[in-house]
PDB file of N, CA and C in Angstrom:
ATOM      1  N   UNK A   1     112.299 115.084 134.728  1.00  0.00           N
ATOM      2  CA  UNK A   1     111.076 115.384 135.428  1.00  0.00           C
ATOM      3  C   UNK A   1     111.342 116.352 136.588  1.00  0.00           C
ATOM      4  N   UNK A   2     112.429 116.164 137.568  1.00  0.00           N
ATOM      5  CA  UNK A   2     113.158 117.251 138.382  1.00  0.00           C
ATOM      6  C   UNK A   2     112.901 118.473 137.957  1.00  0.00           C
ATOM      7  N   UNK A   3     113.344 118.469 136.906  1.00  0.00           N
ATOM      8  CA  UNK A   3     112.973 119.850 136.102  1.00  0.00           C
ATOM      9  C   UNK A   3     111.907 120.970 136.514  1.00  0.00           C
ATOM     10  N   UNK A   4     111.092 119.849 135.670  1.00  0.00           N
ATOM     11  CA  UNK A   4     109.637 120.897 135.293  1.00  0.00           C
ATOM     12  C   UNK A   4     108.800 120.512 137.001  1.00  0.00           C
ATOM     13  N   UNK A   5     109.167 119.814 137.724  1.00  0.00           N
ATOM     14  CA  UNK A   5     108.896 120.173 139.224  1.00  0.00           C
ATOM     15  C   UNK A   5     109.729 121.466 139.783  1.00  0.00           C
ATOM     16  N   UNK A   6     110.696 121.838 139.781  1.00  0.00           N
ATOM     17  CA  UNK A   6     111.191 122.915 140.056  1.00  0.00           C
ATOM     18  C   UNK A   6     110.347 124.109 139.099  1.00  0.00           C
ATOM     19  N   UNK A   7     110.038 123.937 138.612  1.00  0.00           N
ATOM     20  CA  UNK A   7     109.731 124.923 137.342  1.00  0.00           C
ATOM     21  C   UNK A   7     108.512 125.359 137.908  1.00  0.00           C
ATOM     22  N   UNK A   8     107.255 124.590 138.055  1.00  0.00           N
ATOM     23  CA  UNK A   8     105.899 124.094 138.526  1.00  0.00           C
ATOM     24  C   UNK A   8     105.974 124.836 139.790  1.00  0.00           C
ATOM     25  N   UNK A   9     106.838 124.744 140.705  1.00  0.00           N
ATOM     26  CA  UNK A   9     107.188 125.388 142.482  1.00  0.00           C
ATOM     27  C   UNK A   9     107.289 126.443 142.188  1.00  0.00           C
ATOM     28  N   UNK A  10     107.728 127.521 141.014  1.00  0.00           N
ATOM     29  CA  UNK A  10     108.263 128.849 140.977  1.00  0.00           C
ATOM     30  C   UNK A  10     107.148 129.353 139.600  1.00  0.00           C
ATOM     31  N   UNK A  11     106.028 128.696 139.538  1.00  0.00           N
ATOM     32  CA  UNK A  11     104.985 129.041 138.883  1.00  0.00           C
ATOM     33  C   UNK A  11     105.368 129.344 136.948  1.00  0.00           C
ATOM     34  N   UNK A  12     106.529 128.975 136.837  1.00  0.00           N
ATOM     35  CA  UNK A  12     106.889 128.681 135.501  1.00  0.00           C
ATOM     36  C   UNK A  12     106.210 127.371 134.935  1.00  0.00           C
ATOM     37  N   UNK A  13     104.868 127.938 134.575  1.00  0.00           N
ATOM     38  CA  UNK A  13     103.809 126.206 134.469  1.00  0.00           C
ATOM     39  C   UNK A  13     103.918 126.167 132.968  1.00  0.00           C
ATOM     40  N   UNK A  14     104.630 127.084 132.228  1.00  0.00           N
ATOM     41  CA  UNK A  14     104.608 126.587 130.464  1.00  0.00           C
ATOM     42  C   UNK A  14     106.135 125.985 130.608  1.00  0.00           C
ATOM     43  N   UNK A  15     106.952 126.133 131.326  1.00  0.00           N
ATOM     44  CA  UNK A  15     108.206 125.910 131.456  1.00  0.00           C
ATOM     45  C   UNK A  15     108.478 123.995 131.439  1.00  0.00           C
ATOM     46  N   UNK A  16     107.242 124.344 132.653  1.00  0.00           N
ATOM     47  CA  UNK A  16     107.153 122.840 133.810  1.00  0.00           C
ATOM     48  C   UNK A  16     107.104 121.910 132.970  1.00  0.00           C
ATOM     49  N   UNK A  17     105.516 122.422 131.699  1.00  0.00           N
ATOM     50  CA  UNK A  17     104.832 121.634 130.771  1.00  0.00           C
ATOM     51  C   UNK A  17     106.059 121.067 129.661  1.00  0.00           C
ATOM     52  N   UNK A  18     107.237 121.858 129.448  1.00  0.00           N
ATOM     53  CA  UNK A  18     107.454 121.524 128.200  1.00  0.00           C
ATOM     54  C   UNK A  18     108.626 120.406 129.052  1.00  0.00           C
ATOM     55  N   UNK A  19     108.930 121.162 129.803  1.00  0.00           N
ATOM     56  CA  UNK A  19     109.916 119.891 130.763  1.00  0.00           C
ATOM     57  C   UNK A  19     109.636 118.436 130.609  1.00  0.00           C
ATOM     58  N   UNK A  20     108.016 118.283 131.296  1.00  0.00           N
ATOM     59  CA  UNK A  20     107.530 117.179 131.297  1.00  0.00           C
ATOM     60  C   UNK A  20     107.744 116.487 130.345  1.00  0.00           C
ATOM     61  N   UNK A  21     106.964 117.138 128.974  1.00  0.00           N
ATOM     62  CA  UNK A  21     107.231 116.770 128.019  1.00  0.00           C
ATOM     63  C   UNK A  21     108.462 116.292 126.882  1.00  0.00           C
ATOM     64  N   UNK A  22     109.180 116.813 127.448  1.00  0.00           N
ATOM     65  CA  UNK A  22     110.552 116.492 127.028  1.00  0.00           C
ATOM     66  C   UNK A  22     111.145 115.660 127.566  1.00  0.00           C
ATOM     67  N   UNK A  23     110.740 115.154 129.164  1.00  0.00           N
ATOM     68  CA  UNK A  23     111.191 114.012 129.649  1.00  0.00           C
ATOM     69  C   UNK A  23     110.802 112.912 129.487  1.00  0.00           C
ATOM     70  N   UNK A  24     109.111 112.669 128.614  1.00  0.00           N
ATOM     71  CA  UNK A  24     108.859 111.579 127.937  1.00  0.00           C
ATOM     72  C   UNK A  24     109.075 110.869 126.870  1.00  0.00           C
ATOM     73  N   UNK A  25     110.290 112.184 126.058  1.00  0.00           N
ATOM     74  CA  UNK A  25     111.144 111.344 125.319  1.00  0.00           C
ATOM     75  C   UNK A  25     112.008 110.933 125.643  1.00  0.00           C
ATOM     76  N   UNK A  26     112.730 110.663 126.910  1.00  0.00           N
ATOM     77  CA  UNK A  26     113.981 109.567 127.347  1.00  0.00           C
ATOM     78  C   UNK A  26     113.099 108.623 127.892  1.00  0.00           C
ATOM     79  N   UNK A  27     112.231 109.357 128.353  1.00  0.00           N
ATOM     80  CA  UNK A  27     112.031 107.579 129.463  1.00  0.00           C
ATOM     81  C   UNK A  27     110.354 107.934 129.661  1.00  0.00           C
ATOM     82  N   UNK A  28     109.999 106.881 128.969  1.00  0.00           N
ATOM     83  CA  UNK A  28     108.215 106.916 129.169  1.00  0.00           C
ATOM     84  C   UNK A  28     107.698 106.128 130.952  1.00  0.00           C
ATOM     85  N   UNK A  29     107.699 107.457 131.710  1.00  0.00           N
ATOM     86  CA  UNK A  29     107.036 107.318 133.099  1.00  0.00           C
ATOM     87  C   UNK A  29     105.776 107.803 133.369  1.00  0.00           C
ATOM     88  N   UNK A  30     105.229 106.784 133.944  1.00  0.00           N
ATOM     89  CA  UNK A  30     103.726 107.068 134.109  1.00  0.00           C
ATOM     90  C   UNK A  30     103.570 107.692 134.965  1.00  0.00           C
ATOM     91  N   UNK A  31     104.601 108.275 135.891  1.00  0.00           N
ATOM     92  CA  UNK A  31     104.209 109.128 136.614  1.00  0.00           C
ATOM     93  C   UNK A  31     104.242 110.751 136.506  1.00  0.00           C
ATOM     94  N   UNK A  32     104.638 110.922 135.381  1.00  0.00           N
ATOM     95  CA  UNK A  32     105.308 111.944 134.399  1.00  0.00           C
ATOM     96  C   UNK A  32     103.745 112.319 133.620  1.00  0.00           C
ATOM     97  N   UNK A  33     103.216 111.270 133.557  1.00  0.00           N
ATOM     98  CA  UNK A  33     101.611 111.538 132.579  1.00  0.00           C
ATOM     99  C   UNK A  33     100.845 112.470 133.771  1.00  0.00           C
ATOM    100  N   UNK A  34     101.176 112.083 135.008  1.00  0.00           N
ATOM    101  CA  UNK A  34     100.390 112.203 135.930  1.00  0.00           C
ATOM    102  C   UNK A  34     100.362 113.624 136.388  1.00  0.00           C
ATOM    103  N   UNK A  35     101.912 113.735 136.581  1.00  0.00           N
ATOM    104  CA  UNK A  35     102.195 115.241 136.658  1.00  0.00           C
ATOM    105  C   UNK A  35     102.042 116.386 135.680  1.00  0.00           C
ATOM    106  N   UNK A  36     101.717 116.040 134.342  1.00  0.00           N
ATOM    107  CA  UNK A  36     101.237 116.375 133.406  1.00  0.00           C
ATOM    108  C   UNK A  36      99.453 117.250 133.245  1.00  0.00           C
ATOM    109  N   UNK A  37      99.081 115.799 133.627  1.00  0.00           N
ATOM    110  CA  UNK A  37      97.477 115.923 134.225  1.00  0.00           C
ATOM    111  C   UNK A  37      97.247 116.660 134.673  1.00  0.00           C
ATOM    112  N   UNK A  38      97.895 116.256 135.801  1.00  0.00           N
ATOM    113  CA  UNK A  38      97.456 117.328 137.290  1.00  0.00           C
ATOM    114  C   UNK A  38      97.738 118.677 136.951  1.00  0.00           C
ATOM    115  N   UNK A  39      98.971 119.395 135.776  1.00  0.00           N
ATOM    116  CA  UNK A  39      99.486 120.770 135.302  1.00  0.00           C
ATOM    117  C   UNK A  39      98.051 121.585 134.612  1.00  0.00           C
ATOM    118  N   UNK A  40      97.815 120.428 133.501  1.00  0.00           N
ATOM    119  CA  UNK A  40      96.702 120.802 132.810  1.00  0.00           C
ATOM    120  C   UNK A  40      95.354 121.049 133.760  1.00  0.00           C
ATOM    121  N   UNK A  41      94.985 120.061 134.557  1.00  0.00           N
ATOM    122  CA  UNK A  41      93.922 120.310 135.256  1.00  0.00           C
ATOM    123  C   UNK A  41      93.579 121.356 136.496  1.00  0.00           C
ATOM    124  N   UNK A  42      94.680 121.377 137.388  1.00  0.00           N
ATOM    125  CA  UNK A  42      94.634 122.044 138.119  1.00  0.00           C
ATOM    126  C   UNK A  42      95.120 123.583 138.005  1.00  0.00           C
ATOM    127  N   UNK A  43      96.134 123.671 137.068  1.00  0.00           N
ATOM    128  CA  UNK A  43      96.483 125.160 136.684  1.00  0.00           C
ATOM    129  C   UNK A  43      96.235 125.618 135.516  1.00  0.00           C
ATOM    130  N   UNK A  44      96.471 125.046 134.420  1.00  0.00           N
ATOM    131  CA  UNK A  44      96.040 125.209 132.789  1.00  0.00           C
ATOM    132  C   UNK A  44      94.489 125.248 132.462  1.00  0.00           C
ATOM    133  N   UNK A  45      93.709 124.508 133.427  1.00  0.00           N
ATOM    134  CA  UNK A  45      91.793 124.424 132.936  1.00  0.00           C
ATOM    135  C   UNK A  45      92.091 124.031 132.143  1.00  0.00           C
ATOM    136  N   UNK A  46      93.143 122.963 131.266  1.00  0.00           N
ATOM    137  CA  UNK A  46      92.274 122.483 130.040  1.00  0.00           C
ATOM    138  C   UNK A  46      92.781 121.049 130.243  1.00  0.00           C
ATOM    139  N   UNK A  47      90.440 120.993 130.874  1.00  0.00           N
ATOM    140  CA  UNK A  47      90.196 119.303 131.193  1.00  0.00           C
ATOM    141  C   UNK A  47      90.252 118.455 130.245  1.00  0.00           C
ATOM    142  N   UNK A  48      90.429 118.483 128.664  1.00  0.00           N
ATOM    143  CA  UNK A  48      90.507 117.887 127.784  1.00  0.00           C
ATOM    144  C   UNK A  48      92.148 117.344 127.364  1.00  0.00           C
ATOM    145  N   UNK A  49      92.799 118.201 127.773  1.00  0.00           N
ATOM    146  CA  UNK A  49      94.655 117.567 127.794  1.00  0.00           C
ATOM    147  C   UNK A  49      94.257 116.906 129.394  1.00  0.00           C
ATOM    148  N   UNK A  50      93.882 117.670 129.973  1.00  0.00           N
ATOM    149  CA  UNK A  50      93.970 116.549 131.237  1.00  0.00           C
ATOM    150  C   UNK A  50      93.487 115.566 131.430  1.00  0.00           C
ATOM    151  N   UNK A  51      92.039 115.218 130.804  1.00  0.00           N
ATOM    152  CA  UNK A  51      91.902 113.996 130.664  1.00  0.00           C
ATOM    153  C   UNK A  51      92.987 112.756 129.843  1.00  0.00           C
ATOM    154  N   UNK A  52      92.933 113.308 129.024  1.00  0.00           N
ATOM    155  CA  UNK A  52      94.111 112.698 127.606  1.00  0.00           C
ATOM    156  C   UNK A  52      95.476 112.010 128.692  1.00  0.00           C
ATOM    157  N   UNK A  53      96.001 112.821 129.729  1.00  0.00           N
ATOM    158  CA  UNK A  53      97.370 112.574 130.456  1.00  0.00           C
ATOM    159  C   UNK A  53      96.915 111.491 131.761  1.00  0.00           C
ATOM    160  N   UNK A  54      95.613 112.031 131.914  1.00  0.00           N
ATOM    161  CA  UNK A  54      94.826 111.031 133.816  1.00  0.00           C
ATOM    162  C   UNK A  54      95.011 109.508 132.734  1.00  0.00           C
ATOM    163  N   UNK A  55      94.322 109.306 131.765  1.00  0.00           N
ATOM    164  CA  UNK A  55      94.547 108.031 131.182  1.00  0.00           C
ATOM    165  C   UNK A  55      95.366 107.604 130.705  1.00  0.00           C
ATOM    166  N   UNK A  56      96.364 108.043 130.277  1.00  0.00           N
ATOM    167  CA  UNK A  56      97.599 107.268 130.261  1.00  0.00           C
ATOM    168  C   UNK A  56      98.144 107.306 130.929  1.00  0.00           C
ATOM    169  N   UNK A  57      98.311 107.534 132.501  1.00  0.00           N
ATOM    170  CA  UNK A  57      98.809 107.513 133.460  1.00  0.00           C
ATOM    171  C   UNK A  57      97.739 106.277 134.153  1.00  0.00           C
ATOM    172  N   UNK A  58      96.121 106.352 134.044  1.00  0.00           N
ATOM    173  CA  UNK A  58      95.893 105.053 134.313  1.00  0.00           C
ATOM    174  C   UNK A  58      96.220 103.593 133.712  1.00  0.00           C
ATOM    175  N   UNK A  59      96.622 103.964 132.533  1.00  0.00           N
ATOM    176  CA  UNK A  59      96.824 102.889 131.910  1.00  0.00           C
ATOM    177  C   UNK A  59      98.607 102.569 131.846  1.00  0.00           C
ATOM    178  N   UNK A  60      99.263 103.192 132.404  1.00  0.00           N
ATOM    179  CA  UNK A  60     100.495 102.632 132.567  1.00  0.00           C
ATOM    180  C   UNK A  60     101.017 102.943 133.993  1.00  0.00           C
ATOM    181  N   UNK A  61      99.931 103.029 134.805  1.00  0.00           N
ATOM    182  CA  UNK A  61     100.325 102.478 136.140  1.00  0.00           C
ATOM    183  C   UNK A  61      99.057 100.604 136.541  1.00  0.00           C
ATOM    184  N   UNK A  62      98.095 101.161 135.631  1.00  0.00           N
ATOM    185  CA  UNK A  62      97.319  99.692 135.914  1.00  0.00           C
ATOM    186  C   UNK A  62      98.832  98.784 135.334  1.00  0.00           C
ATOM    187  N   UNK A  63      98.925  98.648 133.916  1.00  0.00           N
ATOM    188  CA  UNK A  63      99.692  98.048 133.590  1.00  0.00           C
ATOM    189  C   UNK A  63     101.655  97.594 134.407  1.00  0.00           C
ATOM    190  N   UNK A  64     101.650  98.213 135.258  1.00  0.00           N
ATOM    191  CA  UNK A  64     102.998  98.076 136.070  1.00  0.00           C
ATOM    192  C   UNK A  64     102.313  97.302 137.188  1.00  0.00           C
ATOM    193  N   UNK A  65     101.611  97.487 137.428  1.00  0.00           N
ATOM    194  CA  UNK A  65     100.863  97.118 138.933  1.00  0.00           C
ATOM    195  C   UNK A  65     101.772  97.592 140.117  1.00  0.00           C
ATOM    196  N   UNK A  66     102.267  98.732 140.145  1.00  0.00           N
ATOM    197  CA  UNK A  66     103.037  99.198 140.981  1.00  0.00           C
ATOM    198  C   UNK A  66     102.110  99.561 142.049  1.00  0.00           C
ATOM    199  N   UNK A  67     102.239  98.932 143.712  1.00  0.00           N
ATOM    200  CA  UNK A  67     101.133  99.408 144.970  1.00  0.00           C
ATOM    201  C   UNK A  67     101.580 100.948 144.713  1.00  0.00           C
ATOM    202  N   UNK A  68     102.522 100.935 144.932  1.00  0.00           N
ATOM    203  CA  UNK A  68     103.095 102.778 145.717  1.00  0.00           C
ATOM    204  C   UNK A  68     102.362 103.548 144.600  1.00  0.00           C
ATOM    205  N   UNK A  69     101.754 103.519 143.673  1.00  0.00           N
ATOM    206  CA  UNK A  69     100.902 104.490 142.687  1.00  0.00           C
ATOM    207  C   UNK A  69      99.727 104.501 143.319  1.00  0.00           C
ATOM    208  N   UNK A  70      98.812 103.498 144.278  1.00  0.00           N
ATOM    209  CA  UNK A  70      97.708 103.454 144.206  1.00  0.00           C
ATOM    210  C   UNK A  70      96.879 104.560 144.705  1.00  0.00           C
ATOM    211  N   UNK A  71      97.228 105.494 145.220  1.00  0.00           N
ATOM    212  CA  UNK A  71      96.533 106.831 145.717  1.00  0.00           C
ATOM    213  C   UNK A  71      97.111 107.578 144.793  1.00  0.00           C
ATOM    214  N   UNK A  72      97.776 107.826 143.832  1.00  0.00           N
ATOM    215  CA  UNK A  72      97.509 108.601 142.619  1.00  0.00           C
ATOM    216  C   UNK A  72      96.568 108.336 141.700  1.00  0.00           C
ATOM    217  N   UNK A  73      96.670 106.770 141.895  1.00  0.00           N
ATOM    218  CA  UNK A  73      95.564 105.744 140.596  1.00  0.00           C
ATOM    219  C   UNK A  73      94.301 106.213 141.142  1.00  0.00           C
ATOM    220  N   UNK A  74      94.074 106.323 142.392  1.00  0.00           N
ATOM    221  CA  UNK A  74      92.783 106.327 142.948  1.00  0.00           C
ATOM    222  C   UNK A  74      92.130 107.539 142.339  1.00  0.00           C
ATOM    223  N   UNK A  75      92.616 108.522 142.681  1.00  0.00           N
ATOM    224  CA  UNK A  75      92.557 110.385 142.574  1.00  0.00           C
ATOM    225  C   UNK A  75      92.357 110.233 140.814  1.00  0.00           C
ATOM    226  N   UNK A  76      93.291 109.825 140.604  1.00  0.00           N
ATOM    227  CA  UNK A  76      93.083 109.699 138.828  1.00  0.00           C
ATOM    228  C   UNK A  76      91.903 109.594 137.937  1.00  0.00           C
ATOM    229  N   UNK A  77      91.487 107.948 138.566  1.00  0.00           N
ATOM    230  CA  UNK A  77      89.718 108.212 138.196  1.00  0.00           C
ATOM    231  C   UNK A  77      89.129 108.798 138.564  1.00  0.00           C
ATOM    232  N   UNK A  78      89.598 109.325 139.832  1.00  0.00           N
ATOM    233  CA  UNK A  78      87.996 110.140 140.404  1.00  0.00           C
ATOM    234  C   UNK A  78      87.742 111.189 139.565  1.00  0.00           C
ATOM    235  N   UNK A  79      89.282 112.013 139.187  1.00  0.00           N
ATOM    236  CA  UNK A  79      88.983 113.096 138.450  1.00  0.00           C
ATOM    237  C   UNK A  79      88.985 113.284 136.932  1.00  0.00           C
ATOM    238  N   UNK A  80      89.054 112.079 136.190  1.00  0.00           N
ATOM    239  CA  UNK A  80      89.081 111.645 134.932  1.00  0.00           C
ATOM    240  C   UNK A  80      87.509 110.868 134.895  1.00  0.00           C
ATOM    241  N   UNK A  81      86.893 110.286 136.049  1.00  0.00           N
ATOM    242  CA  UNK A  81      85.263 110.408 136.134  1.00  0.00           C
ATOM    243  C   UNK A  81      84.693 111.837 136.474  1.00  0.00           C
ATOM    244  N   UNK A  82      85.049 112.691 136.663  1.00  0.00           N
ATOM    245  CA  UNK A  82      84.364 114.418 137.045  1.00  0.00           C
ATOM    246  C   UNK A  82      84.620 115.218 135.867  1.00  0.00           C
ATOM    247  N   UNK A  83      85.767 115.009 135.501  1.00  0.00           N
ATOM    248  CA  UNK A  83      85.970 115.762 134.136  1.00  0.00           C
ATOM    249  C   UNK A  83      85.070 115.066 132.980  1.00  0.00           C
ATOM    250  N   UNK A  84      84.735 114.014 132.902  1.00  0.00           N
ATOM    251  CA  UNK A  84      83.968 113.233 131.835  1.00  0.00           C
ATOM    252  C   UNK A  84      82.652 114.078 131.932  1.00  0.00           C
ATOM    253  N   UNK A  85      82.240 113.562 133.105  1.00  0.00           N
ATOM    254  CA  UNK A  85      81.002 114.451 133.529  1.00  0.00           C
ATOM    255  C   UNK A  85      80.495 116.032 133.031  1.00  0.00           C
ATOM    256  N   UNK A  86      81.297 116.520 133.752  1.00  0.00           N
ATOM    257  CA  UNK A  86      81.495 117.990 133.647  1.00  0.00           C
ATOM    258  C   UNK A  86      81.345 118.371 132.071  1.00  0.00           C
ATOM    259  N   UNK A  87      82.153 117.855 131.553  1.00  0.00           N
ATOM    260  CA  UNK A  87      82.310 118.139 129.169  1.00  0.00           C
ATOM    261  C   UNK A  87      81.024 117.457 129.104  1.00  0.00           C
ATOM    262  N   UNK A  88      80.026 116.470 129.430  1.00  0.00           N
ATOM    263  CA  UNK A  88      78.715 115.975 128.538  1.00  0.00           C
ATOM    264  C   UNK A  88      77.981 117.368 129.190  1.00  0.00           C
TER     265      UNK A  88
END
């Protein structure tokens, strides 16, 4: 995940993406969905992978019940409720 954060800082965002992605085959982190999300949504525009990544990042940080996520969890719905919105 180091990775494609370095990657992401120096605007290599297809780089970042495949990083990510490649780091969810060693080790499935929900915070990895998140950073994912946020790639697609905030730099890629495509709210439809970003939705797809905000929810499994809600659903495997609900499922950990980890506190220290909870202001990512928070932000998560808000913008996985705006993007819903926004596509009807």
């Amino acid at each position: 995940m180091e990775t494609g954060d370095s990657q992401e800082k120096v605007s290599q965002y297809k780089g970042a993406l495949a990083s990510y992605l490649k780091s969810l085959q060693y080790e499935e982190d929900g915070f990895t969905y998140y950073m994912i999300a946020n790639l697609y949504d905030q730099t890629l525009k495509d709210k439809k992978k970003a939705a797809t990544y905000f929810k499994k990042f809600i659903s495997s940080a609900s499922a950990s019940k980890a506190t220290n996520n909870k202001q990512y969890l928070d932000y998560a719905r808000v913008r996985l409720d705006e993007i819903s919105k926004s596509s009807k």
